[in-house]
N, C-alpha and C. Protein backbone atom coordinates (compact mmCIF):
# COMPACT_ATOMS: atom_id res chain seq x y z
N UNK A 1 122.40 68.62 115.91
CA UNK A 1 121.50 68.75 117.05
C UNK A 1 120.18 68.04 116.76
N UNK A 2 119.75 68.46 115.32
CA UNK A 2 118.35 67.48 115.10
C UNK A 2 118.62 65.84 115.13
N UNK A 3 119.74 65.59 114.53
CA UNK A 3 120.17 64.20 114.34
C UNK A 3 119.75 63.52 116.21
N UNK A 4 120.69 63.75 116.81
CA UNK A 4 120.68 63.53 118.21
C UNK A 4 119.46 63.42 118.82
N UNK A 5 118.82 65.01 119.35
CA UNK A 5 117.28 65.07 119.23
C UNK A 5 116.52 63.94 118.45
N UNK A 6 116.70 63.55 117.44
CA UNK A 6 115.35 62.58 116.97
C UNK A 6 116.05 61.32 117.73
N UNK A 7 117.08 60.96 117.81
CA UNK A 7 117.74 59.63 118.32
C UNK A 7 117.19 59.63 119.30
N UNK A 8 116.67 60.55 120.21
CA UNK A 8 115.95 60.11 121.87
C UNK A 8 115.12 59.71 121.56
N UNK A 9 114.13 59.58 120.45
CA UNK A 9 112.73 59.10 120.17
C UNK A 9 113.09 57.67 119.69
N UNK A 10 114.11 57.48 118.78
CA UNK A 10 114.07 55.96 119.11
C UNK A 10 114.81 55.04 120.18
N UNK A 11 115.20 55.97 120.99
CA UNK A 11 115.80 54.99 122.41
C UNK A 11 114.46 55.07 123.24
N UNK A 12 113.59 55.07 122.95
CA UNK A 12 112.46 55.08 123.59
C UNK A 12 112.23 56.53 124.90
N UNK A 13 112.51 57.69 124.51
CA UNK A 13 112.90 58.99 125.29
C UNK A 13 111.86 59.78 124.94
N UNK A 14 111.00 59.31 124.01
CA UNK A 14 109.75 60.70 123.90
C UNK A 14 109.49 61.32 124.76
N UNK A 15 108.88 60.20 125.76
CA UNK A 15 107.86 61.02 126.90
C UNK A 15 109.26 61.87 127.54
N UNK A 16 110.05 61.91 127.66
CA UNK A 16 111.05 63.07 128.40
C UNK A 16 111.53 63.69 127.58
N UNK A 17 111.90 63.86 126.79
CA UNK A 17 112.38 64.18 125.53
C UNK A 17 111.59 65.03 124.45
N UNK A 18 110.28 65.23 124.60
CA UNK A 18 109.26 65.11 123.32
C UNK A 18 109.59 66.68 123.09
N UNK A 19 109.66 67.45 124.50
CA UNK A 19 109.83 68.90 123.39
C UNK A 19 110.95 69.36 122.87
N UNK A 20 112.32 68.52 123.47
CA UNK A 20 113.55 68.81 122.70
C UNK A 20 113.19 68.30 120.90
N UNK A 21 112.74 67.33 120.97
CA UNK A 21 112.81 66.42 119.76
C UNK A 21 112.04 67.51 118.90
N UNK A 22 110.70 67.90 119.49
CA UNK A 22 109.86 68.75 118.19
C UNK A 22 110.44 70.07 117.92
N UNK A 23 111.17 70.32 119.18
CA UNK A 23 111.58 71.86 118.70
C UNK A 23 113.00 71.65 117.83
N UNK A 24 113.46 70.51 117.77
CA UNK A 24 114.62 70.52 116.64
C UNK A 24 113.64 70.32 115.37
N UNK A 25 113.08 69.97 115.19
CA UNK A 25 112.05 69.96 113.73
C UNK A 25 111.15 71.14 113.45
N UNK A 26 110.80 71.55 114.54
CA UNK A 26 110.62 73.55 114.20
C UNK A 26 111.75 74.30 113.43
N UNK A 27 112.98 73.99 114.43
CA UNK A 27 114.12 74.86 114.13
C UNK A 27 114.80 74.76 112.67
N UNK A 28 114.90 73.06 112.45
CA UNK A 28 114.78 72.87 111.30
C UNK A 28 114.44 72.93 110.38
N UNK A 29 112.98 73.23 110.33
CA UNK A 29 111.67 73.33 109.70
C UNK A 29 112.36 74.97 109.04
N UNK A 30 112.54 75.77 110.13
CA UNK A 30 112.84 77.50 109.69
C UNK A 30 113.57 77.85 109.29
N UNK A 31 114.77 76.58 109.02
CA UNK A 31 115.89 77.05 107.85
C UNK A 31 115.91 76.46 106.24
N UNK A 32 115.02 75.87 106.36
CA UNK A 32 114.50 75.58 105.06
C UNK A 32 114.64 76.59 103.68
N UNK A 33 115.00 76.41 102.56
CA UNK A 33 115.20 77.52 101.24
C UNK A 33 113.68 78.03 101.06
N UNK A 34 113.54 78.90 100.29
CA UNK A 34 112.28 79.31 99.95
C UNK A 34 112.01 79.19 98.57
N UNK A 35 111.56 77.81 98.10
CA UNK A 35 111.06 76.89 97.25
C UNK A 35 110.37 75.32 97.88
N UNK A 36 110.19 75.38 96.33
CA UNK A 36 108.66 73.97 96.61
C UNK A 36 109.73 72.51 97.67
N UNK A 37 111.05 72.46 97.37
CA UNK A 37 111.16 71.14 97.43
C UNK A 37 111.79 71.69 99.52
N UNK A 38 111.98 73.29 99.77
CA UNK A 38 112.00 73.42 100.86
C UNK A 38 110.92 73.59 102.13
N UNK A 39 109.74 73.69 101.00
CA UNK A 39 108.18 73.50 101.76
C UNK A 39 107.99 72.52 101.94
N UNK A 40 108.36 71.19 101.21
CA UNK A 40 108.18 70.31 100.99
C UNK A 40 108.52 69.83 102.01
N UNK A 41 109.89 69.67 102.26
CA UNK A 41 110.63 69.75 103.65
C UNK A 41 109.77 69.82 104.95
N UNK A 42 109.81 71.07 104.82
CA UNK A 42 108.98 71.45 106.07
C UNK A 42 107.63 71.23 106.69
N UNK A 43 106.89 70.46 105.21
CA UNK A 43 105.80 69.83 105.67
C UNK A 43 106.12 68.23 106.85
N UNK A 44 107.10 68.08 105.66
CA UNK A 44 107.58 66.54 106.21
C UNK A 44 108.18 66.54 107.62
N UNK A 45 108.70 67.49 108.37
CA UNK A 45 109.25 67.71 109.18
C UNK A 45 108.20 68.22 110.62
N UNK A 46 106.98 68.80 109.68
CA UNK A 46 106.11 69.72 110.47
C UNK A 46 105.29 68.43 111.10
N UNK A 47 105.17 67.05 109.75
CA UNK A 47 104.42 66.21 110.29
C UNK A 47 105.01 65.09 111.16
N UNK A 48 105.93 64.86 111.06
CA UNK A 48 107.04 63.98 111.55
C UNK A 48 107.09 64.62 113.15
N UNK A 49 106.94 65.75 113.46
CA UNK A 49 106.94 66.42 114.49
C UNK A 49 105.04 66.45 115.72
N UNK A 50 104.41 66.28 114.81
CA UNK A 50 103.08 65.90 115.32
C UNK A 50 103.27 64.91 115.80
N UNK A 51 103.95 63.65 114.88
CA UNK A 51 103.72 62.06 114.97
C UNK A 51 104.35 61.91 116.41
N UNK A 52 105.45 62.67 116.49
CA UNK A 52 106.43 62.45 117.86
C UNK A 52 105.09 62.91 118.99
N UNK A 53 104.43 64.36 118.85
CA UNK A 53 103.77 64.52 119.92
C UNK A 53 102.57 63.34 120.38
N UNK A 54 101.93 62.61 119.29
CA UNK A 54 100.86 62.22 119.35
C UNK A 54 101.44 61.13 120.32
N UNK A 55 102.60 60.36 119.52
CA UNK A 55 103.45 59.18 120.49
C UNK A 55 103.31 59.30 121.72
N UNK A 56 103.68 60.75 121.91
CA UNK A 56 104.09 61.20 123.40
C UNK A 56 102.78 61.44 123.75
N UNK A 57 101.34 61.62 123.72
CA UNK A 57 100.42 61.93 124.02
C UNK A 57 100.40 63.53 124.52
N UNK A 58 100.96 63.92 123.43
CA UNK A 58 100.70 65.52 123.76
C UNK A 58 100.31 65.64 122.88
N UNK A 59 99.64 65.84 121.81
CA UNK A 59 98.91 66.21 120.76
C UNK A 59 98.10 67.26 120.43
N UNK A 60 97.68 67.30 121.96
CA UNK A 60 96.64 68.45 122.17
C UNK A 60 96.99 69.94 123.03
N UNK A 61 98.36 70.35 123.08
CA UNK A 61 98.77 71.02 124.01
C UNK A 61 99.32 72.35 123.00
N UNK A 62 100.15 73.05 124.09
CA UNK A 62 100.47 74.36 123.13
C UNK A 62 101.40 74.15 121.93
N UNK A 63 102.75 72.94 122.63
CA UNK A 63 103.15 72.75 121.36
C UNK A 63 103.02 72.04 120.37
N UNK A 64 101.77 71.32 119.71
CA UNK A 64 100.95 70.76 119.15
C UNK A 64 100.43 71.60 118.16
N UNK A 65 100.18 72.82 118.90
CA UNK A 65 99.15 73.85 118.48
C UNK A 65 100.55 75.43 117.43
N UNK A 66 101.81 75.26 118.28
CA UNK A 66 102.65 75.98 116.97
C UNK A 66 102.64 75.27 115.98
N UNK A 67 103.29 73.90 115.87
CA UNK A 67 103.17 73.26 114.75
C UNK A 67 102.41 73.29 114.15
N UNK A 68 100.93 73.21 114.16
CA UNK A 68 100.07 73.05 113.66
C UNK A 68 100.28 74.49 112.75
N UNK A 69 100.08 75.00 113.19
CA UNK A 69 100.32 76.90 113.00
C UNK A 69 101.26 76.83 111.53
N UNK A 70 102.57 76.19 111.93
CA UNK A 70 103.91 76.58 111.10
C UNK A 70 102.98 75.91 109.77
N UNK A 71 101.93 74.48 109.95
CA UNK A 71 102.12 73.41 109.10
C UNK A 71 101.40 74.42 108.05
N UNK A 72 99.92 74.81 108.78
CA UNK A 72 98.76 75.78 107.92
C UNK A 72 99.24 76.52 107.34
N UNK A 73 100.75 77.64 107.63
CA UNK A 73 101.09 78.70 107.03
C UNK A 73 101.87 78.15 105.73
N UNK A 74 102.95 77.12 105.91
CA UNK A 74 103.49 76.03 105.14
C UNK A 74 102.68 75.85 103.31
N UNK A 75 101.76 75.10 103.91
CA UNK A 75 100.45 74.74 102.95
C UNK A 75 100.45 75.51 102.35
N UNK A 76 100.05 76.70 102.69
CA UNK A 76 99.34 78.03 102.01
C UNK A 76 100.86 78.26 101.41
N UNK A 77 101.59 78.39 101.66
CA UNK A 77 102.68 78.84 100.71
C UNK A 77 102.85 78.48 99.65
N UNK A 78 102.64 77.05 99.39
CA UNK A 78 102.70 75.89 98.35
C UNK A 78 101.54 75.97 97.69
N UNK A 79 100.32 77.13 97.82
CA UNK A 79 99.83 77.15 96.88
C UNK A 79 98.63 76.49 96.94
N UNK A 80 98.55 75.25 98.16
CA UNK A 80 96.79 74.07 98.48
C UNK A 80 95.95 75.24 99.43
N UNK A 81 95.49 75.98 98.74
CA UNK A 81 94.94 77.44 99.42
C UNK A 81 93.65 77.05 100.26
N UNK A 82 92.69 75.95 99.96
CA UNK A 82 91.46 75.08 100.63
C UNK A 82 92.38 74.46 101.21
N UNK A 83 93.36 73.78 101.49
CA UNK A 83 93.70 72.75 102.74
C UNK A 83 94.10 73.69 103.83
N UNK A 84 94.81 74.81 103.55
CA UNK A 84 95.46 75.37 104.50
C UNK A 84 94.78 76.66 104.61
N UNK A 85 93.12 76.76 104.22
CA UNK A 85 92.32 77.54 105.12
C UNK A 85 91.61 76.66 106.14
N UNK A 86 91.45 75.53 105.65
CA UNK A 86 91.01 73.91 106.55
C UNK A 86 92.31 74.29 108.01
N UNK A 87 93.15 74.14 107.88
CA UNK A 87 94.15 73.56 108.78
C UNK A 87 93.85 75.12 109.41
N UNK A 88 93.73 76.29 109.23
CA UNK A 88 93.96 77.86 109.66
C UNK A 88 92.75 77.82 110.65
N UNK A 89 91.09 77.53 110.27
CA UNK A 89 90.23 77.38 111.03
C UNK A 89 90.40 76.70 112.03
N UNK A 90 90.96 75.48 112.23
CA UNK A 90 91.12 74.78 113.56
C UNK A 90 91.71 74.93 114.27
N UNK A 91 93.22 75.97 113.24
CA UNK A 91 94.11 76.38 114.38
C UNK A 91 93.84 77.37 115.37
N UNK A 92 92.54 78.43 114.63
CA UNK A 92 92.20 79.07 115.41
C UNK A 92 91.56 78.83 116.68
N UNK A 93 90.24 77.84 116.37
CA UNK A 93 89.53 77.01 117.13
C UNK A 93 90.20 76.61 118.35
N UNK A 94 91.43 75.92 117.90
CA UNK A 94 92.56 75.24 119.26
C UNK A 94 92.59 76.26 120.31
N UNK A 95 93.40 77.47 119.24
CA UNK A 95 94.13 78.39 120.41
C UNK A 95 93.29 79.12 120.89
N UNK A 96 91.99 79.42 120.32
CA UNK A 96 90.76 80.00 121.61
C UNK A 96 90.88 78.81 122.30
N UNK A 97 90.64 77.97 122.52
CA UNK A 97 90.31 76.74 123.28
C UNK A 97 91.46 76.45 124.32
N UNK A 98 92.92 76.64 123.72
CA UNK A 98 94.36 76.93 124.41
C UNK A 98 94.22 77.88 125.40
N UNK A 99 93.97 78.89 124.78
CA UNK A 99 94.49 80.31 124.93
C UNK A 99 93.73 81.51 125.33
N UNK A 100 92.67 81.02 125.12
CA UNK A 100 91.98 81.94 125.20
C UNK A 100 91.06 82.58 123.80
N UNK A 101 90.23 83.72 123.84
CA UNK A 101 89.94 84.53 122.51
C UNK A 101 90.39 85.49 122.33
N UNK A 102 90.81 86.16 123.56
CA UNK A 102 91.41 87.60 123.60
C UNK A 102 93.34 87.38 123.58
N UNK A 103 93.33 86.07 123.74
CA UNK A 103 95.06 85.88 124.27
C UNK A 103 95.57 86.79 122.82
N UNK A 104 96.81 87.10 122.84
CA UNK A 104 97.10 87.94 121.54
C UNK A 104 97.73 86.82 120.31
N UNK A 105 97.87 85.47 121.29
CA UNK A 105 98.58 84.67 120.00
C UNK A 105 97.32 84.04 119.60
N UNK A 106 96.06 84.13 120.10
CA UNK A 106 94.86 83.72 119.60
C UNK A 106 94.74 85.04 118.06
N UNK A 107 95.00 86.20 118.44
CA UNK A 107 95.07 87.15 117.50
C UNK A 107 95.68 86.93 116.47
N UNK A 108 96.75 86.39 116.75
CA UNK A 108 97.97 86.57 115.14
C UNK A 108 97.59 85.22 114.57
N UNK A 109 96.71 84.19 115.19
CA UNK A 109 96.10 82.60 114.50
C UNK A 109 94.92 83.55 113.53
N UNK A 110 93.73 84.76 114.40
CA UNK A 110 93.12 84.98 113.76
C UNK A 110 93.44 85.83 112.55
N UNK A 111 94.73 86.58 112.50
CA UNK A 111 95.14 87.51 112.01
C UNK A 111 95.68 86.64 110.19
N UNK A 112 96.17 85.26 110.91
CA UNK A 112 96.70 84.01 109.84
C UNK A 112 95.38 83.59 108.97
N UNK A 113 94.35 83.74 109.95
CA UNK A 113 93.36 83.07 108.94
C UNK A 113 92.47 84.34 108.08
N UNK A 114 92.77 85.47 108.62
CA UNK A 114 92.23 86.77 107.54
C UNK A 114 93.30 86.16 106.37
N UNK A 115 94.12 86.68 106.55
CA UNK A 115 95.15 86.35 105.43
C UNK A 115 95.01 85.16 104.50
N UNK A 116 94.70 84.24 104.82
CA UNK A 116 94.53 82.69 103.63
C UNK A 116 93.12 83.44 103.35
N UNK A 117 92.06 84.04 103.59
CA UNK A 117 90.83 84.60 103.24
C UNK A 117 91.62 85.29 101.94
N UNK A 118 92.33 86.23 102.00
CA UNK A 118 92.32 87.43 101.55
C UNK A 118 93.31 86.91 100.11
N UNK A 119 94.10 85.73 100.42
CA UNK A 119 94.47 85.54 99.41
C UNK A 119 93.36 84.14 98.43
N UNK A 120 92.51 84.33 99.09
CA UNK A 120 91.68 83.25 97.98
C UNK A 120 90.63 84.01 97.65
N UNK A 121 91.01 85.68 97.03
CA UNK A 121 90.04 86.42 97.34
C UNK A 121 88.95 86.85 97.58
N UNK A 122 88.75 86.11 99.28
CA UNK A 122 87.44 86.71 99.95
C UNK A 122 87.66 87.90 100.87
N UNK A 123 87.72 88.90 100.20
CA UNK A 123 87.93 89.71 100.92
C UNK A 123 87.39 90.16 101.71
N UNK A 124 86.19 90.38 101.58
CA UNK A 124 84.95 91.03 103.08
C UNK A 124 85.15 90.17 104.10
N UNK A 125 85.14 88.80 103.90
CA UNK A 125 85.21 87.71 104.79
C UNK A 125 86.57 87.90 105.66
N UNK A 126 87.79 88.36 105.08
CA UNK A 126 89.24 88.65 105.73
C UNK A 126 88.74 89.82 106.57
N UNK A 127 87.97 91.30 105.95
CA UNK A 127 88.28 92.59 106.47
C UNK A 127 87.58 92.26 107.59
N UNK A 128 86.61 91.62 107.69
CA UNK A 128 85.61 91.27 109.28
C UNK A 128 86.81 90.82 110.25
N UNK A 129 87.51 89.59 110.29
CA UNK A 129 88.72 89.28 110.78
C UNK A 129 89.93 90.09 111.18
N UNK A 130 90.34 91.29 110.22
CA UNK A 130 91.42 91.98 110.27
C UNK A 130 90.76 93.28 111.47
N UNK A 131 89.56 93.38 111.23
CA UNK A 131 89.05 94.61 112.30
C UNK A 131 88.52 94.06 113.52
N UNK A 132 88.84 92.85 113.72
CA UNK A 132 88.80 92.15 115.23
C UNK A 132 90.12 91.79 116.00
N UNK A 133 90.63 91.58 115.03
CA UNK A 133 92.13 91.82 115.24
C UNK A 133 92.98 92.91 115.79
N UNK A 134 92.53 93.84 115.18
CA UNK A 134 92.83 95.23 115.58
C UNK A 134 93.15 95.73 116.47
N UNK A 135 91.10 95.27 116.81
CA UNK A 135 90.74 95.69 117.75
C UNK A 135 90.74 94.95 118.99
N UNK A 136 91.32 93.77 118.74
CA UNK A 136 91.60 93.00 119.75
C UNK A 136 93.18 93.15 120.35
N UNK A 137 94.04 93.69 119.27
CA UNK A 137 95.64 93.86 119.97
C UNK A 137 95.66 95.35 120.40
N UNK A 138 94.80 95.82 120.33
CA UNK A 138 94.80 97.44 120.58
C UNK A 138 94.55 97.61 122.22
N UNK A 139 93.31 96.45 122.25
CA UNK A 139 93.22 96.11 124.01
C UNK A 139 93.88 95.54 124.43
N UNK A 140 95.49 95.06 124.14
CA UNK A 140 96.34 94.48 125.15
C UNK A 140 97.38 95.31 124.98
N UNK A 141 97.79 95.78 123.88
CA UNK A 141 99.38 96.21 123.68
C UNK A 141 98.75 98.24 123.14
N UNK A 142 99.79 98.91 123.63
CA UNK A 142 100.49 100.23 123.69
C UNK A 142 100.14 100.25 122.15
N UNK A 143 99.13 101.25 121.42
CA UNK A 143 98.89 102.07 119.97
C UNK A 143 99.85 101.68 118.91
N UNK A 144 101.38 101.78 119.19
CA UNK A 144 102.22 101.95 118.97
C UNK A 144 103.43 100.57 118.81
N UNK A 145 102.78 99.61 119.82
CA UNK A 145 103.26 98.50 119.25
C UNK A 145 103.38 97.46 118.44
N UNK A 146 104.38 97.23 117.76
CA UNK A 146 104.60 96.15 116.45
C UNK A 146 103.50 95.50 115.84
N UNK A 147 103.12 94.84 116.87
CA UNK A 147 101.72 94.00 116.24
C UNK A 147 100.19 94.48 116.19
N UNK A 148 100.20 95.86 116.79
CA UNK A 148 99.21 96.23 116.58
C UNK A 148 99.21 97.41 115.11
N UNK A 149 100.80 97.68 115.11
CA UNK A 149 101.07 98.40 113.54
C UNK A 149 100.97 97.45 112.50
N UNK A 150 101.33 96.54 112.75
CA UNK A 150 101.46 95.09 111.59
C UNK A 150 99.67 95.25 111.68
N UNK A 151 99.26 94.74 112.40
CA UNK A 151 97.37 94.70 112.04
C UNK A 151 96.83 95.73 111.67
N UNK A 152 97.24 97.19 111.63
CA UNK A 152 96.23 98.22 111.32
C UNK A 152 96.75 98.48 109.39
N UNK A 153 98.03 98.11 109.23
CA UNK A 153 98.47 97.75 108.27
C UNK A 153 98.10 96.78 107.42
N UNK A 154 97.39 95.51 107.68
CA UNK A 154 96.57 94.53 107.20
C UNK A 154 95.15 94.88 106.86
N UNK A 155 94.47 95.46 108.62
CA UNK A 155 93.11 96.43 108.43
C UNK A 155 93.18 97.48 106.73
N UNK A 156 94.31 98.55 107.04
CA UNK A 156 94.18 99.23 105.54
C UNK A 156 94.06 98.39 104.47
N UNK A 157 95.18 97.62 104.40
CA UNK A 157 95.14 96.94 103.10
C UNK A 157 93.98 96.24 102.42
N UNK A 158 93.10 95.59 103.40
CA UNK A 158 91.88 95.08 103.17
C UNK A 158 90.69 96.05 102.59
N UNK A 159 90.99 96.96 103.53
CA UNK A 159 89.85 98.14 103.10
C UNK A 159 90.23 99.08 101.64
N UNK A 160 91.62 98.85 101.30
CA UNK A 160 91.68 99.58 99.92
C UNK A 160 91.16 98.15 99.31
N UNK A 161 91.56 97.10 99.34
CA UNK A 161 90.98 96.30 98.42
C UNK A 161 90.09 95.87 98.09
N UNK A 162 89.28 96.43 98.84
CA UNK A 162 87.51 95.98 99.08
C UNK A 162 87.25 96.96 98.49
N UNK A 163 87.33 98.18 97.97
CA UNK A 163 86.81 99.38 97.29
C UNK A 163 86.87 100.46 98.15
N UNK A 164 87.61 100.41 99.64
CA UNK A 164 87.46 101.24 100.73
C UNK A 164 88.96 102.31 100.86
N UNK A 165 89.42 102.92 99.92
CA UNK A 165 90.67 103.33 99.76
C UNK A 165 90.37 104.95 100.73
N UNK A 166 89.60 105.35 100.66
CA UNK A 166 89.15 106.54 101.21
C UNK A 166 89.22 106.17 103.10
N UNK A 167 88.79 105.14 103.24
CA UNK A 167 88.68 104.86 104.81
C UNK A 167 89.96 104.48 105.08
N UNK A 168 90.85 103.91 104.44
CA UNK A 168 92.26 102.74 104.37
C UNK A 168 93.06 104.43 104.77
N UNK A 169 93.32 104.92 103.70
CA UNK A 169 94.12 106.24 103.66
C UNK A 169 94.50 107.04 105.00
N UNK A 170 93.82 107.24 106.04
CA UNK A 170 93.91 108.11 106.96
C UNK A 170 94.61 106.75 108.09
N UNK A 171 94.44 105.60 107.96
CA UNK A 171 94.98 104.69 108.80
C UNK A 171 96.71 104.19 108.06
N UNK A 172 96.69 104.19 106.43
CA UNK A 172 98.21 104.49 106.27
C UNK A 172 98.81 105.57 106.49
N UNK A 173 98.11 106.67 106.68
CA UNK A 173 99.02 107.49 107.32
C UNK A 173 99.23 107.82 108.38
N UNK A 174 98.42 107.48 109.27
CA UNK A 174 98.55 107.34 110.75
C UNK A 174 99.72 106.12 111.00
N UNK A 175 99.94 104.91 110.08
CA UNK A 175 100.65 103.83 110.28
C UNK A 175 102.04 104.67 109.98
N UNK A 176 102.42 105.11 109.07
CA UNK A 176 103.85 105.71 108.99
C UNK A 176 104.31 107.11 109.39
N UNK A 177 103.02 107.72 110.43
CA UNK A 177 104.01 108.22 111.31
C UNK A 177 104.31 108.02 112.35
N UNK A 178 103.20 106.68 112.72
CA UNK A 178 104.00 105.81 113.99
C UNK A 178 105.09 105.28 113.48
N UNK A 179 105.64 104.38 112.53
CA UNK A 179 106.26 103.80 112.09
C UNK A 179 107.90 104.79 112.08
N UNK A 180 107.58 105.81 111.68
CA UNK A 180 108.32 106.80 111.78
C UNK A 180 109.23 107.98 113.16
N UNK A 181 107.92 107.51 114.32
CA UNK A 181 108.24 107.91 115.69
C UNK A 181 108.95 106.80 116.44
N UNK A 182 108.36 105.19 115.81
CA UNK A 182 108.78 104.57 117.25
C UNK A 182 110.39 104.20 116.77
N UNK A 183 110.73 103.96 115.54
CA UNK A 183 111.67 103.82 114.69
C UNK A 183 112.85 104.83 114.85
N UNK A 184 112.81 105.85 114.81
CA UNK A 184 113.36 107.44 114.79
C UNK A 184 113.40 107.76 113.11
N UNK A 185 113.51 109.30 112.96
CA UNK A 185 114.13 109.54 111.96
C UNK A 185 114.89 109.54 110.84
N UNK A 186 116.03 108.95 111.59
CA UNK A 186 117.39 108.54 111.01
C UNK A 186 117.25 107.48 110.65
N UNK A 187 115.87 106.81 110.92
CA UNK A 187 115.98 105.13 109.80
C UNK A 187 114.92 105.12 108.46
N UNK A 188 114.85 106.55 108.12
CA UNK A 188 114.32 106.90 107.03
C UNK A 188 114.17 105.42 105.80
N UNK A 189 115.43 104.94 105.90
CA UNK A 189 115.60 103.40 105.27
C UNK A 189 115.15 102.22 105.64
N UNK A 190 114.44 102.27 106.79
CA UNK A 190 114.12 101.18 107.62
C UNK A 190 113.20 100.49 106.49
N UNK A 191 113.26 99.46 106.47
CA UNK A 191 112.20 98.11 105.39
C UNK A 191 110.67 98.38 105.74
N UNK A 192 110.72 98.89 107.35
CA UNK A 192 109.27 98.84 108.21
C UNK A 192 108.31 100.14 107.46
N UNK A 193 109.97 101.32 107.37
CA UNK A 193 109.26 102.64 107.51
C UNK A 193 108.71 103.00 105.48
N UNK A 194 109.91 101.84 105.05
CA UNK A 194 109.99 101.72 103.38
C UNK A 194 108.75 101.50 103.19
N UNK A 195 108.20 100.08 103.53
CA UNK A 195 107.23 99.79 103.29
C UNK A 195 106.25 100.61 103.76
N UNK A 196 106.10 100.79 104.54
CA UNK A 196 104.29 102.16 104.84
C UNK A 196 104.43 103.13 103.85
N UNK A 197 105.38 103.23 103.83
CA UNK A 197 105.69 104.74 102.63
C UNK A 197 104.87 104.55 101.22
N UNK A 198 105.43 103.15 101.30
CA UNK A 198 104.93 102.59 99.80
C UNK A 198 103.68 102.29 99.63
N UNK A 199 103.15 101.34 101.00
CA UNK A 199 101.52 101.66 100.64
C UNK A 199 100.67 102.87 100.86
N UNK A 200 101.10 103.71 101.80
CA UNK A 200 100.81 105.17 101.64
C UNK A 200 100.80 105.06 100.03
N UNK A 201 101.65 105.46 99.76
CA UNK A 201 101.98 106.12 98.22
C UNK A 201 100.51 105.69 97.30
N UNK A 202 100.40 103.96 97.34
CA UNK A 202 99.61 103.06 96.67
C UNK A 202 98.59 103.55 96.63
N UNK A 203 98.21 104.08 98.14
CA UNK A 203 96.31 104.23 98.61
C UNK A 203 95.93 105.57 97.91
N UNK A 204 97.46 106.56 98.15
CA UNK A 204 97.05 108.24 97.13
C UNK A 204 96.70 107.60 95.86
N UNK A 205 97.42 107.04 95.36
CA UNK A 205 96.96 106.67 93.93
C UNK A 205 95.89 106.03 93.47
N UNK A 206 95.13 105.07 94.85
CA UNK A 206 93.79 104.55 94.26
C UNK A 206 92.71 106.02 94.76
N UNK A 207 93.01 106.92 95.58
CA UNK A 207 92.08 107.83 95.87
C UNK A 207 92.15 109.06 94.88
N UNK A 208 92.88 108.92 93.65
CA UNK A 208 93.49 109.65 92.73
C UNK A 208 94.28 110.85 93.03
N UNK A 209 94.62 110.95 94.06
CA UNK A 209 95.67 111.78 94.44
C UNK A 209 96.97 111.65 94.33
N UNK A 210 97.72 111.49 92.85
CA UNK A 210 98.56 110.75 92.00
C UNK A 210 99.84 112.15 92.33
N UNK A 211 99.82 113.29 92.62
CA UNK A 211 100.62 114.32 92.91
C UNK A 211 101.44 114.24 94.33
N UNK A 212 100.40 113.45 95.01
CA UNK A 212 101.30 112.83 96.27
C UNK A 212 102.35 111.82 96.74
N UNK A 213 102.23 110.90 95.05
CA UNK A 213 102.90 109.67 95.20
C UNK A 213 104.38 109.94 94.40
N UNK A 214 104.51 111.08 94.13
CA UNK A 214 106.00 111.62 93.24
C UNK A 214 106.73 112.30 94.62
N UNK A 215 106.09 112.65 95.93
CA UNK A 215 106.63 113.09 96.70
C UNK A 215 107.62 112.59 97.42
């Protein structure tokens, strides 16, 4: 399918063609192994996929603006932690400019660029980000939904790591018993419900409440 797809770009088919062509180099892009020479890949693919838009004079549009997204997250995987907080800032920049500030995929760009913060550890600089976030998916989506559990889950994590384990604590446990309601019971095993459990567990132990984490 990618083979084909790129063949419209050299029969001269961009301009009709341009979002079949990039979204086979997305799709492509996401089956990639998870190693250097499959990042590698996916850079090459991520950029090869710009080049088509720019051809096509879309460059500047929404799907311009995933790629861009996949390329920044890409980077950062591989470890160029300054290029792909470079590429994270503009992506944000775009998709306010796309999208809006409040749009929610403006959120998960800002939510991308806490994260390259947090792993080049600036952390205060991420937790400012992660509590706009928050508080920004909290005003579109239901307490209880995915991405606003995924962000209050990021929010904690930041705040135990900043020295804030006492404030973090009452929001991991508020996270896994949503995690636990919207889920049911019976998925006691769930990866979603595993994981809260576990940073629960983590945050008793930085607040020294080490009798809770054998529970």
């Amino acid at each position: 399918s990618h083979i084909a797809a790129t063949a419209l770009a050299g029969a001269g088919r961009v301009d009709d063609d341009i979002t079949r062509i990039v979204v086979s180099h997305l799709q492509l892009g996401d089956i990639q192994t998870e190693s250097l020479d499959g990042w590698e890949r996916r850079c090459q693919l991520y950029d090869d996929a710009l080049s088509h838009l720019e051809a096509g004079g879309c460059a500047d549009g929404e799907l311009a603006l995933r790629v861009r997204g996949r390329l920044a997250l890409t980077i950062g995987r591989m470890g160029q932690a300054t290029k792909a907080l470079s590429l994270q800032k503009q992506h944000l920049t775009d998709s306010e400019r796309i999208h809006g500030a409040r749009h929610h995929l403006t959120q998960i760009s800002r939510h991308n660029l806490a994260g390259h913060y947090l792993e080049m550890g600036r952390a205060d600089k991420a937790l400012l980000l992660f509590e706009e976030v928050h508080a920004g998916l909290e005003s579109i989506f239901e307490s209880d939904h995915p991405e606003v559990l995924s962000s209050r889950n990021s929010l904690a994590t930041c705040l135990e790591m900043t020295g804030q384990a006492k404030e973090a604590l009452p929001i991991f446990e508020q996270n896994l018993k949503d995690r636990v309601r919207v889920l049911g019971t019976g998925n006691a095993e769930h990866p979603q419900i595993l994981a809260s459990r576990n940073n629960l567990a983590g945050c008793y132990e930085s607040v020294g409440r080490t009798g809770k984490t054998r529970r």
